[in-house]
Protein backbone atom coordinates (compact mmCIF):
# COMPACT_ATOMS: atom_id res chain seq x y z
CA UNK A 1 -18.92 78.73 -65.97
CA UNK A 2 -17.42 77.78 -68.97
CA UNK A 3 -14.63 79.68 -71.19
CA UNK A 4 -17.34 80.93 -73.38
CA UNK A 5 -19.61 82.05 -70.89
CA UNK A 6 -16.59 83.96 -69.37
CA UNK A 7 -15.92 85.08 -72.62
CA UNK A 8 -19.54 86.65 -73.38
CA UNK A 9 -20.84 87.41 -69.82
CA UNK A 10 -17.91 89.71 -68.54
CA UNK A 11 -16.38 93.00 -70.22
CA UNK A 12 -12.71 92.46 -69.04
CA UNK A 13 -12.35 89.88 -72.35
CA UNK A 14 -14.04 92.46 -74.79
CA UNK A 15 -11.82 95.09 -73.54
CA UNK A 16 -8.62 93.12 -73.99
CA UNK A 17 -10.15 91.55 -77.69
CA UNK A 18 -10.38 95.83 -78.55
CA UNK A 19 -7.60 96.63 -77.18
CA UNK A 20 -5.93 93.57 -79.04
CA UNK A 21 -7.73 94.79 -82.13
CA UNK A 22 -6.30 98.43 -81.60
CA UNK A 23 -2.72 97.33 -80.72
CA UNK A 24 -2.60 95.42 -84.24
CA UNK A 25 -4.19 98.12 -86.14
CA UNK A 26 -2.06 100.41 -85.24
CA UNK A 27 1.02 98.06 -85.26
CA UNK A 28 0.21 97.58 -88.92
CA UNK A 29 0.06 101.26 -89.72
CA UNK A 30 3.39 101.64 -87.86
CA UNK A 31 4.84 99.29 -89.88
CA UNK A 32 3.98 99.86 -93.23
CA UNK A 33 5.51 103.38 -92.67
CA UNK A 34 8.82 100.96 -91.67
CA UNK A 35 8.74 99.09 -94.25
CA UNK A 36 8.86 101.66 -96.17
CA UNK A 37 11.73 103.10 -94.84
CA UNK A 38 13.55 99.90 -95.11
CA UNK A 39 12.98 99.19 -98.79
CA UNK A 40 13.85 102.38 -99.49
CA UNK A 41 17.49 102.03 -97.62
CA UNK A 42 18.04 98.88 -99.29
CA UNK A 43 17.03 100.07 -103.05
CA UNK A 44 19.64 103.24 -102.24
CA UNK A 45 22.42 100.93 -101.09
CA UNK A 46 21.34 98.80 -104.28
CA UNK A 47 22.05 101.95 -106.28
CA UNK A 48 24.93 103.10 -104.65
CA UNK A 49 26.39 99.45 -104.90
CA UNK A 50 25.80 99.38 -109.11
CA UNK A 51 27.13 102.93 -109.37
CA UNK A 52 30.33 101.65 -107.76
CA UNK A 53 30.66 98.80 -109.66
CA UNK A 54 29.86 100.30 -113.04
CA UNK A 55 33.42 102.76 -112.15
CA UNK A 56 35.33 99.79 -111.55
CA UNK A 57 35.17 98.12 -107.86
CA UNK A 58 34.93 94.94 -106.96
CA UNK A 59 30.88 93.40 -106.72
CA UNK A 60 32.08 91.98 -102.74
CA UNK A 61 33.57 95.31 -101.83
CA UNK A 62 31.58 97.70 -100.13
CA UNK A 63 30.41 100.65 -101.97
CA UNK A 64 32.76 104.06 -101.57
CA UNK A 65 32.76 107.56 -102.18
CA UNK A 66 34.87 107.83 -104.72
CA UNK A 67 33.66 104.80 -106.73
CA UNK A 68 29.97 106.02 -106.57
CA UNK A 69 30.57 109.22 -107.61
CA UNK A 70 32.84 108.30 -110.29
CA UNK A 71 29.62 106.06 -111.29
CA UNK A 72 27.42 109.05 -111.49
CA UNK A 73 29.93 110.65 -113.91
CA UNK A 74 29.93 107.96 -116.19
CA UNK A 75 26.05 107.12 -116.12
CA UNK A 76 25.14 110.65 -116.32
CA UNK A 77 24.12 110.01 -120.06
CA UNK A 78 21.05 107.66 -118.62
CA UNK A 79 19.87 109.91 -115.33
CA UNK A 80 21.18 107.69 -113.02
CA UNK A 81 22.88 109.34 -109.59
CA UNK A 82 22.79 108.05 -106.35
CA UNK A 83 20.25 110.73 -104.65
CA UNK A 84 17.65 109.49 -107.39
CA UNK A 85 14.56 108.79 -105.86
CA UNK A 86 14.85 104.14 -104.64
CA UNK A 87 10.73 103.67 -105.55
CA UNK A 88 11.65 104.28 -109.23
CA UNK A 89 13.68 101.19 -109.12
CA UNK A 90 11.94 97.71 -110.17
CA UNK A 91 11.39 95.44 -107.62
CA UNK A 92 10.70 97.67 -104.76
CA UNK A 93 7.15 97.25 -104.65
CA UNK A 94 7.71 93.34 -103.62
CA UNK A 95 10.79 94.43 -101.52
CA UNK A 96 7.73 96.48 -99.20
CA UNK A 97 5.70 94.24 -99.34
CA UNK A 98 7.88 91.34 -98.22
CA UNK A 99 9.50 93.41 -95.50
CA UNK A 100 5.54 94.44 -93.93
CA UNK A 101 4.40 90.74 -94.98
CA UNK A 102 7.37 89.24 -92.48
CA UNK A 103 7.12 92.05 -90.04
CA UNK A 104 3.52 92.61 -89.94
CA UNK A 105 3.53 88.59 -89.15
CA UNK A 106 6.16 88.57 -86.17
CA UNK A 107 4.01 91.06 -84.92
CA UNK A 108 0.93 89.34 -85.05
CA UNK A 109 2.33 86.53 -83.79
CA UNK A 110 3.56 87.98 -80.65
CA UNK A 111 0.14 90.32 -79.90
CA UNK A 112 -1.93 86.74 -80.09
CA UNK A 113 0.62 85.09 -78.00
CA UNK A 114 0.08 87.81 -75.53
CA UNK A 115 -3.74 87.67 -75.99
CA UNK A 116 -3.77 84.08 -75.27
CA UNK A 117 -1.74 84.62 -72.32
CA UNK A 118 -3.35 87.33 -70.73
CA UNK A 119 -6.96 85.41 -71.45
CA UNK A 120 -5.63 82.57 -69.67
CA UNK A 121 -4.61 84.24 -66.81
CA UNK A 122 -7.63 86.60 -66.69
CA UNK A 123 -9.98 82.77 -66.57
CA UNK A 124 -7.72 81.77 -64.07
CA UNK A 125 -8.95 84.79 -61.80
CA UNK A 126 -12.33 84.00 -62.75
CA UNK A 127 -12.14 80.50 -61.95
CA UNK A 128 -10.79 81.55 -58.81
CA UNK A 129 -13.68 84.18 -58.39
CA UNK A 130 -16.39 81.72 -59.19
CA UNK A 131 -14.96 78.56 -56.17
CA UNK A 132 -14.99 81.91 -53.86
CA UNK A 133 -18.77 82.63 -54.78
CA UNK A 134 -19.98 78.49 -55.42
CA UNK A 135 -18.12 79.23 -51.41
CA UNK A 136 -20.40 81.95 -50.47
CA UNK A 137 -23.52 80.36 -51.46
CA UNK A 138 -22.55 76.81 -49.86
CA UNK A 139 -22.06 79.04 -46.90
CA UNK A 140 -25.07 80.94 -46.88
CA UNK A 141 -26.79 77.85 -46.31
CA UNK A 142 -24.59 76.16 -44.04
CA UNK A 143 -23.68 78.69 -41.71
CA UNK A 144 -20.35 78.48 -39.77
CA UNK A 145 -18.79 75.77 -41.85
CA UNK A 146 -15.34 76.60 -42.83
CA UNK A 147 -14.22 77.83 -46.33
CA UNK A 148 -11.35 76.19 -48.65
CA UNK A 149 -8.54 79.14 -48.87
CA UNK A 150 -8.29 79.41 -53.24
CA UNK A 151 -5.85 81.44 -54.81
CA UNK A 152 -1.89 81.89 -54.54
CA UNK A 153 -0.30 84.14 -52.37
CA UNK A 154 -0.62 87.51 -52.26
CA UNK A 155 -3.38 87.12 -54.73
CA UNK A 156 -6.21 89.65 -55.21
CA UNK A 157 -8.40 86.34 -55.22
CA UNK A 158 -6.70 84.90 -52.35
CA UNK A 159 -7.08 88.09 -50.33
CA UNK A 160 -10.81 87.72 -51.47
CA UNK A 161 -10.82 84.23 -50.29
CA UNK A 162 -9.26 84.86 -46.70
CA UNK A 163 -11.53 87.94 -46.33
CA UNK A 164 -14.82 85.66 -46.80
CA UNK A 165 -13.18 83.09 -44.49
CA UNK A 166 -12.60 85.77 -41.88
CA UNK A 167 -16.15 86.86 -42.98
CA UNK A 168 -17.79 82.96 -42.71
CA UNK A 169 -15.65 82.42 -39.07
CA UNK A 170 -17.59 85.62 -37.89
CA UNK A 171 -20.82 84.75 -39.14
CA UNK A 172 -20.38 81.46 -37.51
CA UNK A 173 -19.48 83.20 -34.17
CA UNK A 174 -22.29 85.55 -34.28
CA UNK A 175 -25.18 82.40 -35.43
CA UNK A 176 -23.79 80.65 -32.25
CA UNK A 177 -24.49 83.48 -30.04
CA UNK A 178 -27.53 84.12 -31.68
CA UNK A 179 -28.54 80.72 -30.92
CA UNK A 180 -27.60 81.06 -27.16
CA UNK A 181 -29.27 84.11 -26.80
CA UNK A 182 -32.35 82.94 -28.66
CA UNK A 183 -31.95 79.76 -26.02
CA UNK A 184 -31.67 81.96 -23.03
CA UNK A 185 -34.27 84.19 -23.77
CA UNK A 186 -36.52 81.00 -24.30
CA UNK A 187 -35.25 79.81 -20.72
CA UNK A 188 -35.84 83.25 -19.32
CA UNK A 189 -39.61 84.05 -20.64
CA UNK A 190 -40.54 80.63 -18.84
CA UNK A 191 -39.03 81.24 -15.94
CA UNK A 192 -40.83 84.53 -16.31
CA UNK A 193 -43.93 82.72 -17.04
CA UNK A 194 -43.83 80.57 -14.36
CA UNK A 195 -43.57 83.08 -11.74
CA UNK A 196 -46.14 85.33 -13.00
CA UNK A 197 -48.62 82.06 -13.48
CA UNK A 198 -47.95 81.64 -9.54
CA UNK A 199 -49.16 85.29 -8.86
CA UNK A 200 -51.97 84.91 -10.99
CA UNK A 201 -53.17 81.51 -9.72
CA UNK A 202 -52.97 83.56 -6.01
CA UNK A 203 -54.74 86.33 -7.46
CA UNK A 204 -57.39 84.25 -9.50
CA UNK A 205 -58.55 82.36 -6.49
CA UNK A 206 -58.63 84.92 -4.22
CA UNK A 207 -61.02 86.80 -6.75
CA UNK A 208 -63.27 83.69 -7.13
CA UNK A 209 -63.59 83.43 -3.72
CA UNK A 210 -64.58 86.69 -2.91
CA UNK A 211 -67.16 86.48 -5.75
CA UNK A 212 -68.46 83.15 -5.37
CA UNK A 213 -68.39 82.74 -1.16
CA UNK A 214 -71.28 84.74 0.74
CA UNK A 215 -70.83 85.99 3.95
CA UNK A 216 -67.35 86.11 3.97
CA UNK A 217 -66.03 87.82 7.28
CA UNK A 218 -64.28 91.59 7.20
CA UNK A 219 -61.26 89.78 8.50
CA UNK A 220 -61.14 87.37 6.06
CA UNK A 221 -61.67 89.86 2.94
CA UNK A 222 -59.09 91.89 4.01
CA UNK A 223 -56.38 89.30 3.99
CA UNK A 224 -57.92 87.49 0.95
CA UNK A 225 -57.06 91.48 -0.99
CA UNK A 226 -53.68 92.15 0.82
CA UNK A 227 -52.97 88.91 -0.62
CA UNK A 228 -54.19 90.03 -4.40
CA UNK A 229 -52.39 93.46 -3.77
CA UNK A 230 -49.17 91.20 -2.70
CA UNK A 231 -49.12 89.06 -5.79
CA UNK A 232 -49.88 92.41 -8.29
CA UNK A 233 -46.89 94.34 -6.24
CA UNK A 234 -44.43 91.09 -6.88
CA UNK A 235 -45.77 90.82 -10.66
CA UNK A 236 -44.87 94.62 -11.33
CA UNK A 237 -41.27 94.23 -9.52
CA UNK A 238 -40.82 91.06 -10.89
CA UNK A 239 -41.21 92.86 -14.90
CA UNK A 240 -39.67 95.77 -14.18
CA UNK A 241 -36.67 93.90 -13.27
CA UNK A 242 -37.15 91.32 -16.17
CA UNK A 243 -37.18 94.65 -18.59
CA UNK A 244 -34.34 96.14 -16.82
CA UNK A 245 -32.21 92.93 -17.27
CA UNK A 246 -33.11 92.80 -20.86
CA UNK A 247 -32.26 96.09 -21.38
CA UNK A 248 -29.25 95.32 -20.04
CA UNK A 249 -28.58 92.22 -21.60
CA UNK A 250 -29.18 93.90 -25.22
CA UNK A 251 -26.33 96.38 -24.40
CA UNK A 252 -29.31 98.92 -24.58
CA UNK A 253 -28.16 101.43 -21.94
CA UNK A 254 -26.63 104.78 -22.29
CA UNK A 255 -24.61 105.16 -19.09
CA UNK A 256 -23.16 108.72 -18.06
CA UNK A 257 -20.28 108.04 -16.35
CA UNK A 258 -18.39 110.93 -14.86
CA UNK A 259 -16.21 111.43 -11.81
CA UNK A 260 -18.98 111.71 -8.65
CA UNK A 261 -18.87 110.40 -5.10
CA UNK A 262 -18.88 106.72 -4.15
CA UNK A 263 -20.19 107.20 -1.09
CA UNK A 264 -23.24 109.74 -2.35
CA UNK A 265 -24.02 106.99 -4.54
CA UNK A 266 -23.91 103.96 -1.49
CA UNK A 267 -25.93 106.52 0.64
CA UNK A 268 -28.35 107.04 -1.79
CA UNK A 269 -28.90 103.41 -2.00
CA UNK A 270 -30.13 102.80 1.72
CA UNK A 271 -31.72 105.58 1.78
CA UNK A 272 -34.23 103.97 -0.90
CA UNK A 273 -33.68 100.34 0.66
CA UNK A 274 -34.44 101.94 4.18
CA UNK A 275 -38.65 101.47 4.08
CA UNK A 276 -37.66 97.68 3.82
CA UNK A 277 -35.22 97.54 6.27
CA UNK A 278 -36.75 99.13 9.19
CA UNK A 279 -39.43 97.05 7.94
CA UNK A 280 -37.45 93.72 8.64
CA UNK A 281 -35.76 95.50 11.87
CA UNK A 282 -32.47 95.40 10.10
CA UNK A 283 -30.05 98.15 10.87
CA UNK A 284 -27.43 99.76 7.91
CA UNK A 285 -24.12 100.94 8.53
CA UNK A 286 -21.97 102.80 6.03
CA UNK A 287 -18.37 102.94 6.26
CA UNK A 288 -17.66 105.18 3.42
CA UNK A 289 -14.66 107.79 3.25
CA UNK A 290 -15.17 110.53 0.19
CA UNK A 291 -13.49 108.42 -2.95
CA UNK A 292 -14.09 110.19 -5.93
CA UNK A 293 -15.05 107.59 -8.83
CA UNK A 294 -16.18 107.57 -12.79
CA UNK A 295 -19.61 106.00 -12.71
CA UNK A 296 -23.40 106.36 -13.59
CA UNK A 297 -24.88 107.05 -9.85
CA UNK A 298 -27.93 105.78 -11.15
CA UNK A 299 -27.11 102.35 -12.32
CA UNK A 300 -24.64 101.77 -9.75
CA UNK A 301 -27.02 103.02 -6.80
CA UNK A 302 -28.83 100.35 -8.84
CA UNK A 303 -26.50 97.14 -8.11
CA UNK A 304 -26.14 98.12 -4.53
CA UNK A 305 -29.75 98.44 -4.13
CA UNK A 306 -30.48 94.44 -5.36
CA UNK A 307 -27.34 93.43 -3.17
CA UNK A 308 -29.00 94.73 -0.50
CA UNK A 309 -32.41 93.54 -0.53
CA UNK A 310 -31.02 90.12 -1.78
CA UNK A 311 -29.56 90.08 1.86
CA UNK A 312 -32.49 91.60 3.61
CA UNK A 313 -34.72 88.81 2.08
CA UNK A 314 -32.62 85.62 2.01
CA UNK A 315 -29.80 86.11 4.99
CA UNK A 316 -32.00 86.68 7.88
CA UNK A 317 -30.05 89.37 8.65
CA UNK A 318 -30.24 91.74 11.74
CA UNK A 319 -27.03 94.02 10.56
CA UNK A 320 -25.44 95.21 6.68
CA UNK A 321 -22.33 96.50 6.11
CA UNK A 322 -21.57 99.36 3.29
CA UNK A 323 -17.98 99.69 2.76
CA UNK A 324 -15.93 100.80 0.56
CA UNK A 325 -11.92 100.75 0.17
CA UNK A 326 -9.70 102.36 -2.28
CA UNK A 327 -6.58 101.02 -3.61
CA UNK A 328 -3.68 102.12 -5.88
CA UNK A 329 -5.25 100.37 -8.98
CA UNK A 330 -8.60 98.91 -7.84
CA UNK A 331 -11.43 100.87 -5.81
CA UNK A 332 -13.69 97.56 -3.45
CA UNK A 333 -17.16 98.08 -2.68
CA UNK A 334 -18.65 95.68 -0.21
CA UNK A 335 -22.04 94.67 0.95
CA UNK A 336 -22.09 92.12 4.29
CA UNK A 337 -24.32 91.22 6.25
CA UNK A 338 -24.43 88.22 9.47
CA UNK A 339 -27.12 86.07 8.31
CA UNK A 340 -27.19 82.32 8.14
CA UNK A 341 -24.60 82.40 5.18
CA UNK A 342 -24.62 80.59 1.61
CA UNK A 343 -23.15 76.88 0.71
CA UNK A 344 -20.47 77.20 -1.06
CA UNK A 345 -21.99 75.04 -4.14
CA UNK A 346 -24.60 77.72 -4.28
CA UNK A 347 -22.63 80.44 -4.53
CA UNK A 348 -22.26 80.07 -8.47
CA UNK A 349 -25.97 79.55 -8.90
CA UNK A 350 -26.48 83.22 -7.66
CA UNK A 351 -26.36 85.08 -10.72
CA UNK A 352 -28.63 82.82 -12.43
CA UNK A 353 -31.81 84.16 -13.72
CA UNK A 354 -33.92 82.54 -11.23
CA UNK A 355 -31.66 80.36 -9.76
CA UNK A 356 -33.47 79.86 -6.72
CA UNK A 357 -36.39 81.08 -7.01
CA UNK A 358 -37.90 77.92 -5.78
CA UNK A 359 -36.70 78.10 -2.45
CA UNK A 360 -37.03 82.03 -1.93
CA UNK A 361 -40.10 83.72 -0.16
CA UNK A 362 -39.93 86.53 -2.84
CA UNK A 363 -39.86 86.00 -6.49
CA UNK A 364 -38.27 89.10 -7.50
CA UNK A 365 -35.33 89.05 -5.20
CA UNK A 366 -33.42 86.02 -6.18
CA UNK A 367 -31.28 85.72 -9.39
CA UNK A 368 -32.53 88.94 -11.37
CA UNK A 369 -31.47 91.38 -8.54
CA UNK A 370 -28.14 89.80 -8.87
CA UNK A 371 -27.76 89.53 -12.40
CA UNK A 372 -28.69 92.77 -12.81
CA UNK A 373 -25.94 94.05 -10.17
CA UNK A 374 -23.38 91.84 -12.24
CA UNK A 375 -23.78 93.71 -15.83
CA UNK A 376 -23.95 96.85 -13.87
CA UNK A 377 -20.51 95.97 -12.38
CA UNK A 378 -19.25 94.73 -15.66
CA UNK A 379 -20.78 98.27 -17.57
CA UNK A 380 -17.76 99.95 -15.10
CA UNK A 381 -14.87 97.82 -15.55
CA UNK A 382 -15.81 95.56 -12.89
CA UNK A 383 -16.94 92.29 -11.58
CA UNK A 384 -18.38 91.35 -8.42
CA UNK A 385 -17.30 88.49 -5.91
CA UNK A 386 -18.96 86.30 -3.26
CA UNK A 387 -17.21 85.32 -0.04
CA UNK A 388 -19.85 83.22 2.62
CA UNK A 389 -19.55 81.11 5.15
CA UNK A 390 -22.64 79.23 6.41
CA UNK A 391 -23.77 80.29 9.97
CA UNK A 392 -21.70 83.74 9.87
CA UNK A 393 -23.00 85.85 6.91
CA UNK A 394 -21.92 86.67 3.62
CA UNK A 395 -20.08 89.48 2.02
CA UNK A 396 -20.60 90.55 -1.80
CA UNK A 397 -17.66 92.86 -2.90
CA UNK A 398 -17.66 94.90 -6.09
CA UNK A 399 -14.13 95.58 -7.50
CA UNK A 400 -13.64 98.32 -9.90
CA UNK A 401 -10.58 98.78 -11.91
CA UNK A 402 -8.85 101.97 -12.42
C-alpha cells in the first residue's frame, strides 16, 4: 500500500488534514485579532514618541510623561493627544497587515511541519500494520511457521506483532496435535477394523455353514451359534470400550468427584468382575482399610474393573490382590495378581491401543482396558505404574496425589 492509498483508504489522515484545516483557521482568526493589537501599540507609541519630540526631547530618547503631555498642549490647535484613536494614523493598515502576513506565515509554517510529521509517523504505523497482516496471511497458509517481530519497543504495533507471534506459535502447537490426533485416530479405527473384521469373518462362516450344510448334527449347531454369540458379545465389548476411550480421549467426560470411600469403590469393582472370576476359578482378596478419597466412584470402579480382567485374562492367575495404602501426600491403589508375569520390554507396550492384541485370546481385554484405566487415573491427579516379574505375577499400582 502506497502513501496515497493510505492517504484515501483510511480516516486517521482525513481527520488530521481537518483538524489541520481547523487548527489554521482558527490560528488565522486568532491572529488577526493580534495583529491588531500590535499595530495598534506601535501607532500609540508612534504618537506618543512625535508628541514628545514636538515639546522638545531628543528623537533617541524614550518618550516621557512630561514631554508628551507638554506635546498635547502645544498641538492642541490640530486635535492631536496621545489617547487619540492609532487606526486614524496613515500607515496602519500595512503595519496589520505586515504583522498577520509574517505571523500568519510562522504559523503556517509550523502547523505543516507538524502535519508532515505526524503523517509520517502515522504511515510508519501503517507500514508496520500492513508487514503484520502480509504476516497473517503468509501464515494462514503456512501454518506454524514463525513470524518476523516488526515494530520498536513498546510499540502498539510491536505489541500487535508479538501477540500474532504468540498467536502463530499456538496455532502451530494446536495443527501439530491436530495432526497426531487425526494420525491416531486413523491408527485406532483400523485397529478397530481389524478386530471387528475377525469377528465377522467367525460369524459369517458360521452363518454360511449353517445355511448351506444339511444335516448338520445338534452338537455341532450348537457350538457353530455359541461361537456367533461369542464373536457378537466381543464386538459389543470391544465398541463400547472403543466409545468409552474416545470419550475419554476427547476430554468429553463430566466427572463428579467428591470425598467417598476407596474401598466402596474397590468392592464395588469385584463385585461386578466376580461372574468372570469364579468363572476362571480365580479367587479376590481385598485389603482395604476405610480411606476417605475425592473421586468419581464410577469411573474409578471403572479402571479397577479393566485392571482386573486384564489379569484374569492374560496372567493365568489363580489369586488378585486389592490393596490400597494411604500416605501423608499420596493415597496407592494396587491390583496383583501371581500369574506367569510380563517381560519387562512389554511392559511399555501395555497402554497401547491394541498393543497386543495379536497374541491375546480376547480382543477387548488388551490395550483399551488399560488405556482406559490410565486417563481415568490421570482425570484424578494420578498415574498408574507397572511392576512384573516373569514367573511370579505382576502388580499394577495406581498413585493418587493429594
Amino acid at each position: 500500500m502506497d502513501r496515497t492509498d493510505k492517504l484515501i483508504n483510511n480516516r486517521e489522515p482525513k481527520r488530521m488534514l481537518l483538524m489541520f484545516a481547523v487548527i489554521l483557521l482558527f490560528a488565522a482568526g486568532t491572529w488577526y485579532l493580534i495583529s491588531g493589537r500590535l499595530a495598534d501599540a506601535a501607532m500609540t507609541e508612534r504618537i506618543h514618541g512625535a508628541l514628545s519630540f514636538y515639546s522638545g526631547q531628543r528623537f533617541t530618547d524614550v518618550p516621557s510623561d512630561e514631554y508628551i503631555s507638554e506635546g498635547e498642549r502645544l498641538a492642541v490647535d490640530y486635535g492631536i493627544s496621545s489617547d487619540m484613536s492609532p487606526r486614524l494614523m496613515g500607515g496602519y493598515s500595512e503595519l496589520r497587515s505586515k504583522y498577520f502576513l509574517w505571523g500568519f506565515a510562522a504559523i503556517a509554517v509550523v502547523d505543516v511541519l507538524w502535519l508532515m510529521f505526524g503523517l509520517g509517523q502515522l504511515f510508519r504505523v501503517y507500514g508496520g500494520i500492513e508487514r503484520v497482516r502480509s504476516q497473517c496471511l503468509e501464515l494462514s497458509e503456512h501454518l506454524g511457521n514463525s513470524s518476523e517481530i516488526v515494530g520498536e519497543d513498546m510499540s502498539c504495533v510491536r505489541r500487535l506483532s508479538d501477540s500474532v507471534a504468540v498467536t502463530s506459535r499456538r496455532i502451530g502447537f494446536i495443527n501439530s496435535q491436530l495432526a497426531d490426533a487425526k494420525n491416531g485416530i486413523a491408527d485406532f479405527l483400523a485397529d478397530l477394523s481389524h478386530q471387528l473384521k475377525t469377528s465377522l469373518s467367525v460369524i459369517r462362516l458360521n452363518s454360511d455353514i449353517l445355511e448351506e450344510v444339511d444335516n448338520i448334527p445338534p452338537e455341532r449347531c450348537r457350538q457353530l451359534k455359541d461361537e456367533m454369540m461369542e464373536n457378537v458379545d466381543g464386538m459389543e465389548a470391544l465398541i463400547l470400550a472403543a466409545l468409552k476411550l474416545a470419550k475419554l480421549d476427547a476430554e468429553a467426560v463430566e466427572y463428579d468427584i467428591k470425598p467417598q470411600s476407596l474401598a466402596e469403590t474397590c468392592r464395588e469393582a469385584v463385585k461386578k468382575i466376580s461372574p468372570l472370576l469364579r468363572e476362571k476359578g480365580i479367587t479376590a482378596d481385598l485389603s482395604c482399610p476405610e480411606i476417605t478419597f475425592a473421586h468419581d466412584r464410577v469411573w474409578l470402579c471403572e479402571a479397577v474393573e479393566n485392571i482386573i480382567k486384564n489379569a484374569i485374562d492374560h496372567s493365568e492367575c489363580t489369586e488378585i490382590r486389592v490393596e490400597e495404602e494411604a500416605m501423608p501426600s499420596v493415597i496407592r491403589l494396587s491390583v496383583s495378581d501371581n500369574g506367569r508375569g510380563i517381560k519387562q520390554e512389554d511392559i511399555p507396550k501395555l497402554f497401547e491401543r491394541f498393543g497386543k492384541a495379536s497374541k491375546g485370546n480376547n480382543m477387548t481385554s488388551v490395550g483399551i482396558g488399560l488405556s482406559i484405566a490410565r486417563k481415568i487415573a490421570i482425570a484424578h491427579s494420578g498415574d498408574i505404574t507397572v511392576f512384573s516379574e516373569e514367573g511370579k505375577g505382576t502388580k499394577i499400582v495406581m498413585t493418587f496425589l493429594l
